[in-house]
PDB file of N, CA and C in Angstrom:
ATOM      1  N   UNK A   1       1.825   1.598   4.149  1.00  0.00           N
ATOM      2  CA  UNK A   1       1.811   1.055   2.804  1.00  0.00           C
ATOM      3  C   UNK A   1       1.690   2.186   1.803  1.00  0.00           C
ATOM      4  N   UNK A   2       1.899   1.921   0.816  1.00  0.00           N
ATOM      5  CA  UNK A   2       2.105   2.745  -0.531  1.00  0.00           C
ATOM      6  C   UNK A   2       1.437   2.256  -1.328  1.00  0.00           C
ATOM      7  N   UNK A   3       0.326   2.960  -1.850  1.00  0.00           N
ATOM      8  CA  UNK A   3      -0.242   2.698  -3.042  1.00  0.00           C
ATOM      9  C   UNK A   3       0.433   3.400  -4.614  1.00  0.00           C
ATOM     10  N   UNK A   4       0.566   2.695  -5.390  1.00  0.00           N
ATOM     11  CA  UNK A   4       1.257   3.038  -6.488  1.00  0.00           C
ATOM     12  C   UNK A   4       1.218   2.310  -8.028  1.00  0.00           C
ATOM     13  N   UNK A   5       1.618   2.658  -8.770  1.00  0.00           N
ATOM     14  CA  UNK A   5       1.245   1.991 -10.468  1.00  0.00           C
ATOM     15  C   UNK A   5       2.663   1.743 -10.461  1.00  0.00           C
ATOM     16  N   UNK A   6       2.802   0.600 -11.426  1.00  0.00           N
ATOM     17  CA  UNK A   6       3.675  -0.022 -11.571  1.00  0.00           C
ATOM     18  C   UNK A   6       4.163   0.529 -13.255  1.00  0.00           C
ATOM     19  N   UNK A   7       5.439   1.117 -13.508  1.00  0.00           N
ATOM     20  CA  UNK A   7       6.090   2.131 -14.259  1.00  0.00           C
ATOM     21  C   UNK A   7       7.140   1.390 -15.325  1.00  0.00           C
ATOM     22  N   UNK A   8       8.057   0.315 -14.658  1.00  0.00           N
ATOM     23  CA  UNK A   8       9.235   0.380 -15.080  1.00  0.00           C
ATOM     24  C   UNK A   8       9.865  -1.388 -14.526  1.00  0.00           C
ATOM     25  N   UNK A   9      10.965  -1.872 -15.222  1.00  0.00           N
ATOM     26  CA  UNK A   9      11.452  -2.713 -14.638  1.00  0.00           C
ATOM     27  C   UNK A   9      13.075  -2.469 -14.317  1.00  0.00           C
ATOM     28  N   UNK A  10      13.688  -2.909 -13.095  1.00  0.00           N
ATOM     29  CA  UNK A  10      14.679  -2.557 -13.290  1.00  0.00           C
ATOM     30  C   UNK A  10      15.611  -3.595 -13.741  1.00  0.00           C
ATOM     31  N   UNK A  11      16.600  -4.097 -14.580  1.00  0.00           N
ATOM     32  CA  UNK A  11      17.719  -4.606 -14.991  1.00  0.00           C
ATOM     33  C   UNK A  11      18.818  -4.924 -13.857  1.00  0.00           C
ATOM     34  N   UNK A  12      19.141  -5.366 -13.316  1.00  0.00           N
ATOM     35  CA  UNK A  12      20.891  -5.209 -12.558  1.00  0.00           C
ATOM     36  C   UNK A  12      21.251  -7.090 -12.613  1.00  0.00           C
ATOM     37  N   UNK A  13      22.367  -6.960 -13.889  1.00  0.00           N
ATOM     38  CA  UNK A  13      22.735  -8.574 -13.836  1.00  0.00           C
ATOM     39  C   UNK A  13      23.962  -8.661 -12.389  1.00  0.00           C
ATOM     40  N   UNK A  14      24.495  -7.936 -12.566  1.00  0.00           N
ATOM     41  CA  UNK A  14      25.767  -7.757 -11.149  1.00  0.00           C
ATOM     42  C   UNK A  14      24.591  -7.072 -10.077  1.00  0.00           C
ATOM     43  N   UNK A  15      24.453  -8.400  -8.490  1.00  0.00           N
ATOM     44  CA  UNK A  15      23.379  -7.808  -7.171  1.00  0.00           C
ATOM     45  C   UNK A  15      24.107  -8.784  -6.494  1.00  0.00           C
ATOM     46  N   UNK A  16      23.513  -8.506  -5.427  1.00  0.00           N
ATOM     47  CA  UNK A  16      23.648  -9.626  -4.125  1.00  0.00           C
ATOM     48  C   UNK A  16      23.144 -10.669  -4.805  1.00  0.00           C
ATOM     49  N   UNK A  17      24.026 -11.523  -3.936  1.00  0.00           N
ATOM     50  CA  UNK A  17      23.441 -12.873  -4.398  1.00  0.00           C
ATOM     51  C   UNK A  17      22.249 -13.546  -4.063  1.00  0.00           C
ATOM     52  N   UNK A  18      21.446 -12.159  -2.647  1.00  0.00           N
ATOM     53  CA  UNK A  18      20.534 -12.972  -2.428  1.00  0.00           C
ATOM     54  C   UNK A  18      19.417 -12.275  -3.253  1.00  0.00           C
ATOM     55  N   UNK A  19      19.741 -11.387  -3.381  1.00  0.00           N
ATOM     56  CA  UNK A  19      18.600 -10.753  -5.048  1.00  0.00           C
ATOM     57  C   UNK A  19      18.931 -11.571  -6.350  1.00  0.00           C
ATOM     58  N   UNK A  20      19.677 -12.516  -6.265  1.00  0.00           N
ATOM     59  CA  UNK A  20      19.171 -13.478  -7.572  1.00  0.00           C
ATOM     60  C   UNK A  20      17.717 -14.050  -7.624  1.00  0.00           C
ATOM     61  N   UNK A  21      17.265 -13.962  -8.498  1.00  0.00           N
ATOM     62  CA  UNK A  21      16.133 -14.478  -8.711  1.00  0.00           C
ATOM     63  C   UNK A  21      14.592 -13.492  -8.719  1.00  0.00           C
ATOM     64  N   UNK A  22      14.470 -12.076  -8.123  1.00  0.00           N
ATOM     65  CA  UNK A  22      13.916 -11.340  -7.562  1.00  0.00           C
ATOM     66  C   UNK A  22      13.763 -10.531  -8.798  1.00  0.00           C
ATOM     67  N   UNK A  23      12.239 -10.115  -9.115  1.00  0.00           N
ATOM     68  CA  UNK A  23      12.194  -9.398  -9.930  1.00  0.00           C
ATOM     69  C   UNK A  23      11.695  -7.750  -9.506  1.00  0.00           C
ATOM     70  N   UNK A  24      12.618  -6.333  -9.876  1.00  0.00           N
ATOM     71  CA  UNK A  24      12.692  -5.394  -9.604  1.00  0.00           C
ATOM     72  C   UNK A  24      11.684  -4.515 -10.107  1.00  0.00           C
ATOM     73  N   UNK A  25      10.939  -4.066  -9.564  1.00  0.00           N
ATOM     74  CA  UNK A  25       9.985  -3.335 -10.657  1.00  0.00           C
ATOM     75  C   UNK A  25       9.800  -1.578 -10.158  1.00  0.00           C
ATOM     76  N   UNK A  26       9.758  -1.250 -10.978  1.00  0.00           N
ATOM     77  CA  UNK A  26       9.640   0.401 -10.827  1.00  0.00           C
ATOM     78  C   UNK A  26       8.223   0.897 -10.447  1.00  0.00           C
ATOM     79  N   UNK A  27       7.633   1.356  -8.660  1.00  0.00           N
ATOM     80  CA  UNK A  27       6.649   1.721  -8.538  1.00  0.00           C
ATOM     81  C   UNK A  27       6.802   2.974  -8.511  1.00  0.00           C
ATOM     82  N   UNK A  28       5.210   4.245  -9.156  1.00  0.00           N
ATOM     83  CA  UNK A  28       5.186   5.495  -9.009  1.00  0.00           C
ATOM     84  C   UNK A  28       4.162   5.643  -7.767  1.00  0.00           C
ATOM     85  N   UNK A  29       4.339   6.342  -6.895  1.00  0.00           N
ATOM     86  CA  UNK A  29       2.989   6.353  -6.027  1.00  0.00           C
ATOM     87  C   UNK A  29       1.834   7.337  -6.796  1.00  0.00           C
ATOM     88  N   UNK A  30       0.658   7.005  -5.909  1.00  0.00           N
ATOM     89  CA  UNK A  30      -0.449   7.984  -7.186  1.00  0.00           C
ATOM     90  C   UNK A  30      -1.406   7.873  -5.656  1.00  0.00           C
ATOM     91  N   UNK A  31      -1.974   8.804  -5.682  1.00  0.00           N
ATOM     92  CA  UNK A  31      -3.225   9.146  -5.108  1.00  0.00           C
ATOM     93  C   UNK A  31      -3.964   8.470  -5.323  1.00  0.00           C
ATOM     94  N   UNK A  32      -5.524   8.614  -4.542  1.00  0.00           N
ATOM     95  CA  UNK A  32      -6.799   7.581  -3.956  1.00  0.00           C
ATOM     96  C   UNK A  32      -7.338   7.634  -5.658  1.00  0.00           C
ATOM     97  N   UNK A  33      -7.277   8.667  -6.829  1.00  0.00           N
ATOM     98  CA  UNK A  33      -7.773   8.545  -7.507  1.00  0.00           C
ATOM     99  C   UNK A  33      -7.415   8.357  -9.015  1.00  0.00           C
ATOM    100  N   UNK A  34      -5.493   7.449  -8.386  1.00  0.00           N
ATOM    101  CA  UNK A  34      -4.990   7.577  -9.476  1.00  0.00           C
ATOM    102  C   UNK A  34      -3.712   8.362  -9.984  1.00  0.00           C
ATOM    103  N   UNK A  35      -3.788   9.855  -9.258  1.00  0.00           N
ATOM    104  CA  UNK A  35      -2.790  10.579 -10.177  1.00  0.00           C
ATOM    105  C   UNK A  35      -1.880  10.315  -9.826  1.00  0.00           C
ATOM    106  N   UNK A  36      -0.275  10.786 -10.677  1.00  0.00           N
ATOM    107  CA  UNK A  36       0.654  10.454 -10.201  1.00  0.00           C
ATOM    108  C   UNK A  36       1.141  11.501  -9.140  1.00  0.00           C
ATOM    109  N   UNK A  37       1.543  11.012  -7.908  1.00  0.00           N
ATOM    110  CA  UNK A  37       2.522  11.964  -7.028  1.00  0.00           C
ATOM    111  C   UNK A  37       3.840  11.974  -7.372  1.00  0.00           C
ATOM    112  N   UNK A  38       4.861  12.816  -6.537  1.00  0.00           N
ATOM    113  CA  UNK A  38       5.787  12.883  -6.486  1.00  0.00           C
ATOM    114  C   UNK A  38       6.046  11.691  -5.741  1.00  0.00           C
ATOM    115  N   UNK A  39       7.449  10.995  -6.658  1.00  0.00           N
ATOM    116  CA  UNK A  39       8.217   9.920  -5.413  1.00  0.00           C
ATOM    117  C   UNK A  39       7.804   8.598  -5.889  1.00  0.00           C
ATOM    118  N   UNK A  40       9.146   7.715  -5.901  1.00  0.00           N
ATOM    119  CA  UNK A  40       8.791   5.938  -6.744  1.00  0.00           C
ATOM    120  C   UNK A  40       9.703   5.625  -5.547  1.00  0.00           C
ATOM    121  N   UNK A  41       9.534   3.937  -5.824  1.00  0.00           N
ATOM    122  CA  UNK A  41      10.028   3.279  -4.761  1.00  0.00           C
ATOM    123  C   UNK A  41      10.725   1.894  -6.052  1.00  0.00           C
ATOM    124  N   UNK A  42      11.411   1.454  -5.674  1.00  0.00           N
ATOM    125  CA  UNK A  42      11.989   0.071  -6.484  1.00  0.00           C
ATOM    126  C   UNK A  42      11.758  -0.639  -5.634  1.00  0.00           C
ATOM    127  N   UNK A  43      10.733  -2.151  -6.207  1.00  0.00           N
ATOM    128  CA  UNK A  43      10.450  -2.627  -5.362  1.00  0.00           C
ATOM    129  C   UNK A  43      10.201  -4.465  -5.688  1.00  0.00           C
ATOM    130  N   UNK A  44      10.944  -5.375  -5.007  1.00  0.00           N
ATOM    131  CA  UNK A  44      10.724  -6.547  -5.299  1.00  0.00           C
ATOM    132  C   UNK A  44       8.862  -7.106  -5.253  1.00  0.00           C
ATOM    133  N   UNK A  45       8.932  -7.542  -6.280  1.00  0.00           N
ATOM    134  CA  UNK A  45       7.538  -8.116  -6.831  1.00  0.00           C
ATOM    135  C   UNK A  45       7.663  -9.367  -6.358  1.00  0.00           C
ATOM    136  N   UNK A  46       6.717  -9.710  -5.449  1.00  0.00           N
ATOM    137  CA  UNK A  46       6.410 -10.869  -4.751  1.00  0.00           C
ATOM    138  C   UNK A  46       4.698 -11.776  -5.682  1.00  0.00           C
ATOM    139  N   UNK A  47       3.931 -10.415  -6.165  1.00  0.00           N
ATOM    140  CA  UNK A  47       2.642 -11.305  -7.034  1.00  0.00           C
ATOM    141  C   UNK A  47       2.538 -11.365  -8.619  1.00  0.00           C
ATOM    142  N   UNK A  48       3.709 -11.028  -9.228  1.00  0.00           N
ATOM    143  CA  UNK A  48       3.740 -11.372 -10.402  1.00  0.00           C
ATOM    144  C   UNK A  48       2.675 -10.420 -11.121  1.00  0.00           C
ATOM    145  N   UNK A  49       2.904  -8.767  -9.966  1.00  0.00           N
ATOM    146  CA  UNK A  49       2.855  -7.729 -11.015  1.00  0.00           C
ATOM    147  C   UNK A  49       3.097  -6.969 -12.621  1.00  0.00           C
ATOM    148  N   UNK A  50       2.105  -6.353 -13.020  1.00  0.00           N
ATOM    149  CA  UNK A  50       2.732  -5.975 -14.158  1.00  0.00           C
ATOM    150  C   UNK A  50       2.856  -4.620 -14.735  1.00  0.00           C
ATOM    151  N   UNK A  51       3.171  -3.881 -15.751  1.00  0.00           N
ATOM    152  CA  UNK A  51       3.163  -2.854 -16.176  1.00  0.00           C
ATOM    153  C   UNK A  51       1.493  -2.319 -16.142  1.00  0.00           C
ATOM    154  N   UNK A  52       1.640  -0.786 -15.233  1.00  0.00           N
ATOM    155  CA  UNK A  52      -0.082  -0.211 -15.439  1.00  0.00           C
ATOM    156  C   UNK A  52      -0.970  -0.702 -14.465  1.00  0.00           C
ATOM    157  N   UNK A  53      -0.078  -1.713 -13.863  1.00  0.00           N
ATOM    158  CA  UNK A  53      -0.972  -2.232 -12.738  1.00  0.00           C
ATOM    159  C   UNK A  53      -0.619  -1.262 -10.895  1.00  0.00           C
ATOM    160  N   UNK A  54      -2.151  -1.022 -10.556  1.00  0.00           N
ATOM    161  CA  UNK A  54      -2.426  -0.756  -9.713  1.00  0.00           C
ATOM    162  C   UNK A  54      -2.261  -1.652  -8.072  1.00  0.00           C
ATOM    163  N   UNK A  55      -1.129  -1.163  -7.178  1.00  0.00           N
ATOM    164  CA  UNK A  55      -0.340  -2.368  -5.866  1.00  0.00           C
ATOM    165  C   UNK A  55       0.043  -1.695  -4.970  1.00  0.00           C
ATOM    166  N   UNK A  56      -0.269  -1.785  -3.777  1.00  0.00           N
ATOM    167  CA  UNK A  56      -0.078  -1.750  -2.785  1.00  0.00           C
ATOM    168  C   UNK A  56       1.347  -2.679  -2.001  1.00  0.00           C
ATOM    169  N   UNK A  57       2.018  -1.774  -1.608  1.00  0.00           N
ATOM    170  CA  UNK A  57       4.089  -1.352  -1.510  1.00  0.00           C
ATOM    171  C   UNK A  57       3.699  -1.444  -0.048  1.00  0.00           C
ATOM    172  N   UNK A  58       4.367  -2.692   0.575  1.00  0.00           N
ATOM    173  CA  UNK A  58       5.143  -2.358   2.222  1.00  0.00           C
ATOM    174  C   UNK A  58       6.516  -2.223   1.894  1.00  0.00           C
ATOM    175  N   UNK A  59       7.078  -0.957   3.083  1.00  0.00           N
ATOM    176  CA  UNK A  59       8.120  -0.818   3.132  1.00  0.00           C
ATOM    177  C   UNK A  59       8.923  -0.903   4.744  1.00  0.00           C
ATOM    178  N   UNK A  60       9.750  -0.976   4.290  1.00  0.00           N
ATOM    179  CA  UNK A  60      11.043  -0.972   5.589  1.00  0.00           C
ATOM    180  C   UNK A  60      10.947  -2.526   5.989  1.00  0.00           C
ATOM    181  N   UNK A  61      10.972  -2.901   7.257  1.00  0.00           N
ATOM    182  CA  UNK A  61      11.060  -4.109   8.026  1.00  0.00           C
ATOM    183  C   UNK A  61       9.938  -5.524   7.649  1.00  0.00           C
ATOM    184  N   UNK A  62       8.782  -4.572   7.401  1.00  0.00           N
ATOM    185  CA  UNK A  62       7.478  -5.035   6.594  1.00  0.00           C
ATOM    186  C   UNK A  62       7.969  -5.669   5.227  1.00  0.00           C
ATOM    187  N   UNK A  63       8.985  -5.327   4.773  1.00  0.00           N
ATOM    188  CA  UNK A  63       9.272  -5.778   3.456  1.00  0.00           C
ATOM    189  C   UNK A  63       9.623  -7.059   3.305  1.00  0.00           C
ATOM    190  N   UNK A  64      10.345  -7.246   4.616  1.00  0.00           N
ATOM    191  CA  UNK A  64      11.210  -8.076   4.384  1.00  0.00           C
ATOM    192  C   UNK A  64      10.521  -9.607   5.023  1.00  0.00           C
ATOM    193  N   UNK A  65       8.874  -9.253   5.180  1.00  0.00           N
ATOM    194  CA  UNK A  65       8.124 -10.339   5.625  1.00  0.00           C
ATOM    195  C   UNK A  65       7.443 -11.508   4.832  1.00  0.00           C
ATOM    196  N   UNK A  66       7.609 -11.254   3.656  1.00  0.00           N
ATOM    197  CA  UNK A  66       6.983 -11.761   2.461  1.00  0.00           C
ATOM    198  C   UNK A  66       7.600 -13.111   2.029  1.00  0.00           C
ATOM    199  N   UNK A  67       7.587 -14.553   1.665  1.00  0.00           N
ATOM    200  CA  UNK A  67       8.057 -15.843   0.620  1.00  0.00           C
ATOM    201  C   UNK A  67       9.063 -14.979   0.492  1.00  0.00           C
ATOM    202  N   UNK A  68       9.022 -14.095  -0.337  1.00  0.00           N
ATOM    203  CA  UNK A  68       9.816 -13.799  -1.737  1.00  0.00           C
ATOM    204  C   UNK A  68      11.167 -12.941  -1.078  1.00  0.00           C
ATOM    205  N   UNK A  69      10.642 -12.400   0.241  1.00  0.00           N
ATOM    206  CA  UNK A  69      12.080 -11.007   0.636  1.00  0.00           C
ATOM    207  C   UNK A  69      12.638 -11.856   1.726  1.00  0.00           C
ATOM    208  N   UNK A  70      12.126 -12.550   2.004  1.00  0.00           N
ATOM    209  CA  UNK A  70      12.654 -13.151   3.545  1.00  0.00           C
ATOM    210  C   UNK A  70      13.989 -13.313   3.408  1.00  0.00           C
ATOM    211  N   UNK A  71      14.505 -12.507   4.558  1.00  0.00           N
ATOM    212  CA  UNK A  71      16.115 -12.905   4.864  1.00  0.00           C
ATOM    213  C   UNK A  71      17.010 -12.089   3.456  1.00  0.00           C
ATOM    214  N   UNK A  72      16.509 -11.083   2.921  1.00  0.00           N
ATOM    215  CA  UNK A  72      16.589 -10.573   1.871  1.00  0.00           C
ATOM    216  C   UNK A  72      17.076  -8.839   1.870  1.00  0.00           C
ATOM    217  N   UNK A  73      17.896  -8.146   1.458  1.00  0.00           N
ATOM    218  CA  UNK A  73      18.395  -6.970   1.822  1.00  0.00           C
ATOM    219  C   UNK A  73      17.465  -6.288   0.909  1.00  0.00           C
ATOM    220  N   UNK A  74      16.013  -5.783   1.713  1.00  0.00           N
ATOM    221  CA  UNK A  74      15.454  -5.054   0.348  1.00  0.00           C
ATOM    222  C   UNK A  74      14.553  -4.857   1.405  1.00  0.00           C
ATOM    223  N   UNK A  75      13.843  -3.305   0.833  1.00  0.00           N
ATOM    224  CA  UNK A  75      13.019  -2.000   1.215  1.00  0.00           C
ATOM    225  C   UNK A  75      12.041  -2.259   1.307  1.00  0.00           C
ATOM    226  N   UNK A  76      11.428  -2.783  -0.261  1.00  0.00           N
ATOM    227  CA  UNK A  76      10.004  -2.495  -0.733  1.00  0.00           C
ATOM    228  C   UNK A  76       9.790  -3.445  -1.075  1.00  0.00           C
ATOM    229  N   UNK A  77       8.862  -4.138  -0.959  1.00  0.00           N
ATOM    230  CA  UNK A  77       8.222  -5.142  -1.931  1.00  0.00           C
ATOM    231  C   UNK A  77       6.273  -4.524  -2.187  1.00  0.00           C
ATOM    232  N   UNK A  78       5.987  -5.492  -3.552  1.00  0.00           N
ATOM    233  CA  UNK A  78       4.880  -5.575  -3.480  1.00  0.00           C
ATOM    234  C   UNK A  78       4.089  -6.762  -3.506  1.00  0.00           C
ATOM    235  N   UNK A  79       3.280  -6.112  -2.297  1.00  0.00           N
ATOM    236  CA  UNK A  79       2.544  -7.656  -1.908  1.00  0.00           C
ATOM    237  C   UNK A  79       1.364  -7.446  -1.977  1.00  0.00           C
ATOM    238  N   UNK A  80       0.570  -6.826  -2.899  1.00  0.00           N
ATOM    239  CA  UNK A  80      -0.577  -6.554  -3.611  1.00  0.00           C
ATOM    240  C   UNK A  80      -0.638  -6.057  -5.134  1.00  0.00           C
ATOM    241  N   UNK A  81      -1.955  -6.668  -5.761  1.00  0.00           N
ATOM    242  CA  UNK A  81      -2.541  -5.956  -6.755  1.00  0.00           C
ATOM    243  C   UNK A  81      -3.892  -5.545  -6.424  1.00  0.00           C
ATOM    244  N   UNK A  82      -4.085  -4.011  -6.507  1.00  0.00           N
ATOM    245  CA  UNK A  82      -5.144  -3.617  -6.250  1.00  0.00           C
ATOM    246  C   UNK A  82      -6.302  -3.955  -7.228  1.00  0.00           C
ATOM    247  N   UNK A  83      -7.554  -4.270  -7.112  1.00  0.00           N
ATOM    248  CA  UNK A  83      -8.630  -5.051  -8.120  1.00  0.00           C
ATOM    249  C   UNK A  83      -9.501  -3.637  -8.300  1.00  0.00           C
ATOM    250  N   UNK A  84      -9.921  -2.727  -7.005  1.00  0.00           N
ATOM    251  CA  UNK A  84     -10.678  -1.798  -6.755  1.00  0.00           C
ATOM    252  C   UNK A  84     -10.414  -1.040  -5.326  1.00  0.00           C
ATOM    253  N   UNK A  85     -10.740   0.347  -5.596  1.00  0.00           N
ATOM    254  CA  UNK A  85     -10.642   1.155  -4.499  1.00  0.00           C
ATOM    255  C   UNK A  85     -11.921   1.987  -4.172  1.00  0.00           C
ATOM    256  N   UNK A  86     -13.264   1.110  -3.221  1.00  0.00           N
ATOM    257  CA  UNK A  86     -14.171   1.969  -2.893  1.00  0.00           C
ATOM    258  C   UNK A  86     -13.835   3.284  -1.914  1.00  0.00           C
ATOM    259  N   UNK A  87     -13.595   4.554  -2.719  1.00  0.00           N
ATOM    260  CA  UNK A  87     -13.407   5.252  -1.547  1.00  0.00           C
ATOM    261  C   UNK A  87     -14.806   6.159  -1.393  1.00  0.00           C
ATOM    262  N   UNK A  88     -15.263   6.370  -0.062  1.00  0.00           N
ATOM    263  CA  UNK A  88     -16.618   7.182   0.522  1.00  0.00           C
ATOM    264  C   UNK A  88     -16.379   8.633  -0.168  1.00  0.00           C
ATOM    265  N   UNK A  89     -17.053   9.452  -0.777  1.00  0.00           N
ATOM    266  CA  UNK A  89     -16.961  10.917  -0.567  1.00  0.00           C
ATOM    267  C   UNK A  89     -17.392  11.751   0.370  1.00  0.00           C
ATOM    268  N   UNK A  90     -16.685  12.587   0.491  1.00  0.00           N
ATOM    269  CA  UNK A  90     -16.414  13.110   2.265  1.00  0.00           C
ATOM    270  C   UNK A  90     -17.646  13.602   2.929  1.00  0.00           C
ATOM    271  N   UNK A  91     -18.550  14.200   2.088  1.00  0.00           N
ATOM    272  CA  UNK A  91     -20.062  14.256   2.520  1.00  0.00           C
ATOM    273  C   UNK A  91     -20.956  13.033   2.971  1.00  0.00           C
ATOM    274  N   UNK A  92     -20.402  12.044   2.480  1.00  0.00           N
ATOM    275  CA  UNK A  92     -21.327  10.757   2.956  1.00  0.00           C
ATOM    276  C   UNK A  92     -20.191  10.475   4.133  1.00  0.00           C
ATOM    277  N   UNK A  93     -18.749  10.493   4.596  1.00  0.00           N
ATOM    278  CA  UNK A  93     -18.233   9.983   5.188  1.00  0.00           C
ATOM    279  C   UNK A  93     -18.678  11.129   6.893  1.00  0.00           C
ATOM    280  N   UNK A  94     -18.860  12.193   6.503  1.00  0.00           N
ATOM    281  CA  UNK A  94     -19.562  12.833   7.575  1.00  0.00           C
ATOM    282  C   UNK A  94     -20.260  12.842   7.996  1.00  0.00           C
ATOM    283  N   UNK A  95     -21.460  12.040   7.397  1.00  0.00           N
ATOM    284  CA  UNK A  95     -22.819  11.565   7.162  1.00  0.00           C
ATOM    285  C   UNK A  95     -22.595  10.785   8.265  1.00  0.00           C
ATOM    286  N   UNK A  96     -22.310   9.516   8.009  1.00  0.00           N
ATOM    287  CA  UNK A  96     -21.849   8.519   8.801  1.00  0.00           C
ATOM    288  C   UNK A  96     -21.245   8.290  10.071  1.00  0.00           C
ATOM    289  N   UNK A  97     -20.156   9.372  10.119  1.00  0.00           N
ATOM    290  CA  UNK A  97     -19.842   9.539  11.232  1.00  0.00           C
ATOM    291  C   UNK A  97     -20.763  10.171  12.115  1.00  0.00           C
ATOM    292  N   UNK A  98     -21.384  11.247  12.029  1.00  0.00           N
ATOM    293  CA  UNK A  98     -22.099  11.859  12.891  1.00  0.00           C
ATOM    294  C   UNK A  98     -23.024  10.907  13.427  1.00  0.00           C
ATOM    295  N   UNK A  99     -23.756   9.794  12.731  1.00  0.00           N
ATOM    296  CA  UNK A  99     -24.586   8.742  12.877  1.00  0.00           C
ATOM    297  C   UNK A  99     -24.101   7.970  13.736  1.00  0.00           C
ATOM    298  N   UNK A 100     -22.750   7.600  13.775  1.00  0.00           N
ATOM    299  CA  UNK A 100     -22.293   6.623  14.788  1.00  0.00           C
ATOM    300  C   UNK A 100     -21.815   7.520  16.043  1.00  0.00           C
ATOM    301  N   UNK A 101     -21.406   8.748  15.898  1.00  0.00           N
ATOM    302  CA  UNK A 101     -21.073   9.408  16.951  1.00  0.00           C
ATOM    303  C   UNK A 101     -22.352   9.848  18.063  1.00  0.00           C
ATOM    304  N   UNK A 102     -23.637  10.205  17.884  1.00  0.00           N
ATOM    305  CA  UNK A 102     -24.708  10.656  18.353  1.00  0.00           C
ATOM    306  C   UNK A 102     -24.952   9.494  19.664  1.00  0.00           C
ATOM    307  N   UNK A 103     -24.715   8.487  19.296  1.00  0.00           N
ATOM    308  CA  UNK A 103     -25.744   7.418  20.397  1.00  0.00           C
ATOM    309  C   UNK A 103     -24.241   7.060  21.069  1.00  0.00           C
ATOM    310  N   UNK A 104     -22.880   7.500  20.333  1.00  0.00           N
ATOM    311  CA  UNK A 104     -21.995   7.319  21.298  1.00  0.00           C
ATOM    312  C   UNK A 104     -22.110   7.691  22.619  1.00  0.00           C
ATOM    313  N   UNK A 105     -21.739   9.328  22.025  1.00  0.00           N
ATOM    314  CA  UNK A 105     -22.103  10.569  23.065  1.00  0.00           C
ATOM    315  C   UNK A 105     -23.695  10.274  24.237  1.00  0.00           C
ATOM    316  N   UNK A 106     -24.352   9.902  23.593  1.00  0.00           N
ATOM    317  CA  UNK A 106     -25.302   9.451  24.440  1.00  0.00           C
ATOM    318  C   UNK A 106     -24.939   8.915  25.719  1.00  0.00           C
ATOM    319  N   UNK A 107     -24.274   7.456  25.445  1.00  0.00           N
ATOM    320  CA  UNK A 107     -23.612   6.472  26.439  1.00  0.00           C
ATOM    321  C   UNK A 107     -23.154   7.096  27.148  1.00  0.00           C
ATOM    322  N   UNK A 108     -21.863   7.995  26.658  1.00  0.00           N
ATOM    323  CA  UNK A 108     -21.157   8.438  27.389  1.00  0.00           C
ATOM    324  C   UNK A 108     -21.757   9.545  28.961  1.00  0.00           C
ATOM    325  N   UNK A 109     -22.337  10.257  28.204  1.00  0.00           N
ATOM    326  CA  UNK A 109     -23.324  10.990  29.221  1.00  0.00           C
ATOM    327  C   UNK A 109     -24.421  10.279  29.858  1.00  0.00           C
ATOM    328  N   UNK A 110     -24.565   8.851  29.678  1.00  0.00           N
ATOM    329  CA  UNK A 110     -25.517   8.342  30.723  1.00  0.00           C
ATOM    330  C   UNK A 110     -24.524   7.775  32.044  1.00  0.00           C
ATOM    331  N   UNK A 111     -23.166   7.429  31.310  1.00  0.00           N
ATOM    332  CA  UNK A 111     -22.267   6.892  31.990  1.00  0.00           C
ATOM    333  C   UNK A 111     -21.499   7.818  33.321  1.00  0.00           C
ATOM    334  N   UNK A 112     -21.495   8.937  32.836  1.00  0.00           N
ATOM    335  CA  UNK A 112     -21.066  10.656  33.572  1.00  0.00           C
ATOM    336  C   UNK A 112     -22.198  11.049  34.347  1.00  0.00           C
ATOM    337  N   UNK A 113     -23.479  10.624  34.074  1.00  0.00           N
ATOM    338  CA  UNK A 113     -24.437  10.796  35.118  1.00  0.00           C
ATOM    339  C   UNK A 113     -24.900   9.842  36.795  1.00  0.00           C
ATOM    340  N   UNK A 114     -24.203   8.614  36.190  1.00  0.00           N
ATOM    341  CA  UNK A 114     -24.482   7.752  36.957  1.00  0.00           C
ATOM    342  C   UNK A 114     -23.251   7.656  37.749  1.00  0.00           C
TER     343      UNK A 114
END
């Protein structure tokens, strides 16, 4: 999946006929904290996304799983609006891990002893 802000709409009155009805919207991808990266995707809007809004993009085969793409010649859709993104900072996420890893390792070496 692709996380990305929503940029742009695209226009095309001449499409397949099975993209009638499908609304095109211009995603930018952006990092965990927002910025913009390199690289957009055009992508059928399945939740009645909008401009500035923050969504989460399946692409390829995934796309085409959605109400809105089914049976549908198309890449990307979006089948999210993101509300919030708790992400851990990497000092607490090491934190944590080491915590769950300790009594792993434990097991494991009671398991190698026996």
């Amino acid at each position: 999946m692709l996380l990305g802000r929503v940029v742009g709409t695209v226009w095309a009155t001449r499409k397949d006929e099975r993209l009638e009805g499908v609304k095109l919207l211009i995603v930018q991808a952006v990092d965990i904290a927002g910025k913009a990266l390199d690289g957009f995707v055009i992508a059928v809007d399945s939740v009645q996304a909008g401009p500035g809004e923050l969504v989460l993009v399946a692409q390829g085969s995934s796309a085409r799983q959605t109400a809105a793409t089914k049976d549908r010649p198309v890449d990307a859709v979006i089948m999210a609006i993101v509300d919030r993104l708790d992400v851990v900072p990497d000092e607490q996420t090491r934190k944590e891990f080491d915590a769950r890893r300790k009594p792993i390792e434990e097991a494991l070496k009671r398991v190698r002893e026996t």
